[in-house]
Protein backbone atom coordinates (compact mmCIF):
# COMPACT_ATOMS: atom_id res chain seq x y z
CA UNK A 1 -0.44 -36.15 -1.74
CA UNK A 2 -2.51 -34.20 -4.38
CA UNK A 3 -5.94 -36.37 -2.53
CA UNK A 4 -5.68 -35.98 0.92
CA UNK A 5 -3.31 -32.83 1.92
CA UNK A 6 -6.16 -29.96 -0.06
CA UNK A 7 -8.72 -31.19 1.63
CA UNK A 8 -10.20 -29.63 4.69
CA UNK A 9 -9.67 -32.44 7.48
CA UNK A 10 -12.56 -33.89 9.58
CA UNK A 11 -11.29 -33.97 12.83
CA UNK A 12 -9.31 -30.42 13.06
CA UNK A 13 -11.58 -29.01 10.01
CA UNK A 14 -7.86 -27.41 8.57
CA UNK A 15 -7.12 -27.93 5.12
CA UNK A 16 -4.07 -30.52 5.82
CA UNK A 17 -1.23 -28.40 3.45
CA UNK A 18 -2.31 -24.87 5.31
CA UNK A 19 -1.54 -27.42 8.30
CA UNK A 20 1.65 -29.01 7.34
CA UNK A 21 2.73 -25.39 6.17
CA UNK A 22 2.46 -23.62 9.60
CA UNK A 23 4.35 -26.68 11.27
CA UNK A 24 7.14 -27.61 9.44
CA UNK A 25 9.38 -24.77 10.56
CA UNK A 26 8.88 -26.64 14.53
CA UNK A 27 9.80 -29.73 12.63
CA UNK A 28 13.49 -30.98 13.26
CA UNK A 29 15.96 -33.06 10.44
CA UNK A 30 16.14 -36.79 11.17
CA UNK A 31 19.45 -38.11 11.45
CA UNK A 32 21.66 -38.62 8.54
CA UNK A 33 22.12 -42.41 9.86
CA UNK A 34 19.11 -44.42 9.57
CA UNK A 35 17.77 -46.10 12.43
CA UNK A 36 19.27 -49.08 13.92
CA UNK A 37 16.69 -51.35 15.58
CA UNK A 38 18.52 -53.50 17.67
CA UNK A 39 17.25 -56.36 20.36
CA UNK A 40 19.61 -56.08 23.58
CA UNK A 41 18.95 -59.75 25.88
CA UNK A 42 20.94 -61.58 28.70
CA UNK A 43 22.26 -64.68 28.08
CA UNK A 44 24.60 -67.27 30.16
CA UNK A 45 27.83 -68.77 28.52
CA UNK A 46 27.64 -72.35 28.37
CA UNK A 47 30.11 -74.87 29.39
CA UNK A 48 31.74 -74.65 25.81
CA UNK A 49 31.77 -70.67 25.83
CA UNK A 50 29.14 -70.25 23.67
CA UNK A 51 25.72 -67.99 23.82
CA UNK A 52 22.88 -68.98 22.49
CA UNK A 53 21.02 -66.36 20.14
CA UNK A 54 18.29 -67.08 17.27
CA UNK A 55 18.31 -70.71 17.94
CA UNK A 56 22.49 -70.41 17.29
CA UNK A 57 25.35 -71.13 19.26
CA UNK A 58 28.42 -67.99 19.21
CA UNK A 59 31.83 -68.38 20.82
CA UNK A 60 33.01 -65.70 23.48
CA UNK A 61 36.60 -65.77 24.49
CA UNK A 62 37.78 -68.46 26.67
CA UNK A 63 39.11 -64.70 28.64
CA UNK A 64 35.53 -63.81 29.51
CA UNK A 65 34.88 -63.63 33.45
CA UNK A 66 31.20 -63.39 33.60
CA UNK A 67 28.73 -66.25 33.24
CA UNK A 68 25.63 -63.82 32.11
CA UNK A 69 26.52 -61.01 29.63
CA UNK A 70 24.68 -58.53 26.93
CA UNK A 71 24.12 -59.16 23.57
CA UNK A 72 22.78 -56.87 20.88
CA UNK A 73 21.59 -58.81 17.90
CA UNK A 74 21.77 -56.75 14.88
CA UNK A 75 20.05 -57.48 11.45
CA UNK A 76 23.38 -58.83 10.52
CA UNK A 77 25.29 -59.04 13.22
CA UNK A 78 25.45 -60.46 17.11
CA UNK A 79 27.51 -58.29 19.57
CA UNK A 80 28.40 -59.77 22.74
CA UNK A 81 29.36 -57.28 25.58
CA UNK A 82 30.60 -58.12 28.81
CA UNK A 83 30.61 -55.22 31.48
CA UNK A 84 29.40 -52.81 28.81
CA UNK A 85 32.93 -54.10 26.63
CA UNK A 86 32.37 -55.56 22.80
CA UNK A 87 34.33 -59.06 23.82
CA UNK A 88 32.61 -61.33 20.42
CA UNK A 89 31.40 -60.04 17.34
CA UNK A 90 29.73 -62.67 14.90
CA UNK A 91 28.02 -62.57 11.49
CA UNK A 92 24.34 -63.13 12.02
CA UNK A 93 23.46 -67.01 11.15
CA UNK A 94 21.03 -68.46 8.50
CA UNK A 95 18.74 -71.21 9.97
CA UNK A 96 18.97 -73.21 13.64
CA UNK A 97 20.93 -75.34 15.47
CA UNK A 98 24.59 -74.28 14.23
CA UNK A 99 27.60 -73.15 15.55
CA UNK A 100 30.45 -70.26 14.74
CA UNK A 101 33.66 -70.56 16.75
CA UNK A 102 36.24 -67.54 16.16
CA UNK A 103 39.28 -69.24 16.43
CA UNK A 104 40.90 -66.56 18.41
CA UNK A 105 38.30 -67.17 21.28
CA UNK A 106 40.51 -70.27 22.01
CA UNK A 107 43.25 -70.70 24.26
CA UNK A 108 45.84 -72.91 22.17
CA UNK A 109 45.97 -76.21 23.00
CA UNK A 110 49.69 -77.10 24.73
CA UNK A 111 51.81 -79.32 22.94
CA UNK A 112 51.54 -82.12 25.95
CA UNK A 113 48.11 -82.32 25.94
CA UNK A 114 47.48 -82.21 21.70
CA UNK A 115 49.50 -85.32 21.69
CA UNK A 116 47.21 -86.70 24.23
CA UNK A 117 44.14 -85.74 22.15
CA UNK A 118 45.60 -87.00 19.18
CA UNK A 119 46.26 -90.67 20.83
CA UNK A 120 42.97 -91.08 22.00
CA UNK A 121 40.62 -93.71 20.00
CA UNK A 122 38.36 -91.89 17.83
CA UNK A 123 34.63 -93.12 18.39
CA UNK A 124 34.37 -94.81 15.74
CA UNK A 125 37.45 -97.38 16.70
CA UNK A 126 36.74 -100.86 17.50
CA UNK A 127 35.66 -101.98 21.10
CA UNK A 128 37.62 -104.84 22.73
CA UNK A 129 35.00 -107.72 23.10
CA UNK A 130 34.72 -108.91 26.71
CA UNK A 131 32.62 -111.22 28.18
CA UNK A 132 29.95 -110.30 30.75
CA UNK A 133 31.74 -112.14 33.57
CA UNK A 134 34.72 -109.77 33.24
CA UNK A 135 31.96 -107.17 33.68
CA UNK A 136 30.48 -108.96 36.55
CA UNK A 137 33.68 -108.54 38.23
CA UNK A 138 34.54 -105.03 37.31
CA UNK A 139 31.07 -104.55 39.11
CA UNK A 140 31.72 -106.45 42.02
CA UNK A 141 35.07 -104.25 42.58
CA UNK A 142 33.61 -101.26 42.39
CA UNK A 143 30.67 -101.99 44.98
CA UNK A 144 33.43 -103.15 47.58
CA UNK A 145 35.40 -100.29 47.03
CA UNK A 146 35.29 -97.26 49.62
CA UNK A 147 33.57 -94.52 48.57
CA UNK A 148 35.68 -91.61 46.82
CA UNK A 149 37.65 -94.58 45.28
CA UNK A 150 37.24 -97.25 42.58
C-alpha cells in the first residue's frame, strides 16, 4: 500500500493512511474461524431415501418422518437436517449422477425375506420360451377377469 494509502483521495480529498488511522480504533477483530459459506435448500426424499444435491443422490435414514427436509451443502460436505436435527452427513461427491448409501441408513433386511431375495432370478437368467398363443390366452384371462382380480 506504499501507492494508493499517501495519497490524498479524490472523492473525500483525505490522504487514505490519515484516514485508515483515525478509524481503525471503531474497527472490530474478525472471527478467529474463517467464514463458512454454506447453501441451505429443500429437498424431498425419494422413494429409495435418497436427496438429490449437485446432480448426486445421498441416503437419509430409513427412520426419517418427513418427505421435504434441509440440507446445507458445504464445500466438502452435505448435511441433511430434518426438523432442525443433523439426521445424514455425507462427503461431498466428485462429478454427476452417483450415489452414497451409509449403510447404517438401512433397516436390516430379515432373515425370511433375504432368502427370498436371494432366490429370485437375477436379470440376466434365461427366459422360458413360450409361444404367443400361450400369451394369447394369458390375455384373454385377464380381460374376463373382474376387476381388482387377475
Amino acid at each position: 500500500m506504499t501507492i494508493a494509502n499517501p495519497r490524498v483521495h479524490a472523492t473525500t480529498q483525505r490522504v487514505v493512511d490519515e484516514h485508515f488511522v483515525e478509524e481503525q480504533p471503531q474497527l472490530i477483530a474478525l472471527p478467529p474461524h474463517p467464514y463458512d459459506a454454506v447453501l441451505t435448500v429443500e429437498r424431498r426424499i425419494s422413494q429409495e431415501g435418497m436427496v438429490a444435491v449437485g446432480g448426486n443422490q445421498y441416503s437419509v435414514p430409513d427412520t426419517t418422518r418427513r418427505r421435504i427436509v434441509e440440507v446445507q451443502n458445504h464445500p466438502a460436505e452435505v448435511r441433511i437436517f430434518e426438523d432442525g436435527q443433523l439426521v445424514a452427513s455425507h462427503p461431498v461427491l466428485e462429478g454427476k449422477n452417483q450415489r452414497r448409501v451409509d449403510p447404517s441408513h438401512r433397516k436390516p433386511v430379515p432373515p425370511a425375506r433375504r432368502a427370498v431375495q436371494l432366490a429370485a432370478p437375477s436379470a440376466d437368467a434365461p427366459v422360458a420360451r413360450r409361444s404367443l398363443a400361450f400369451y394369447e390366452a394369458v390375455g384373454r384371462r385377464l380381460a374376463n377377469a373382474p376387476e381388482g382380480r387377475p
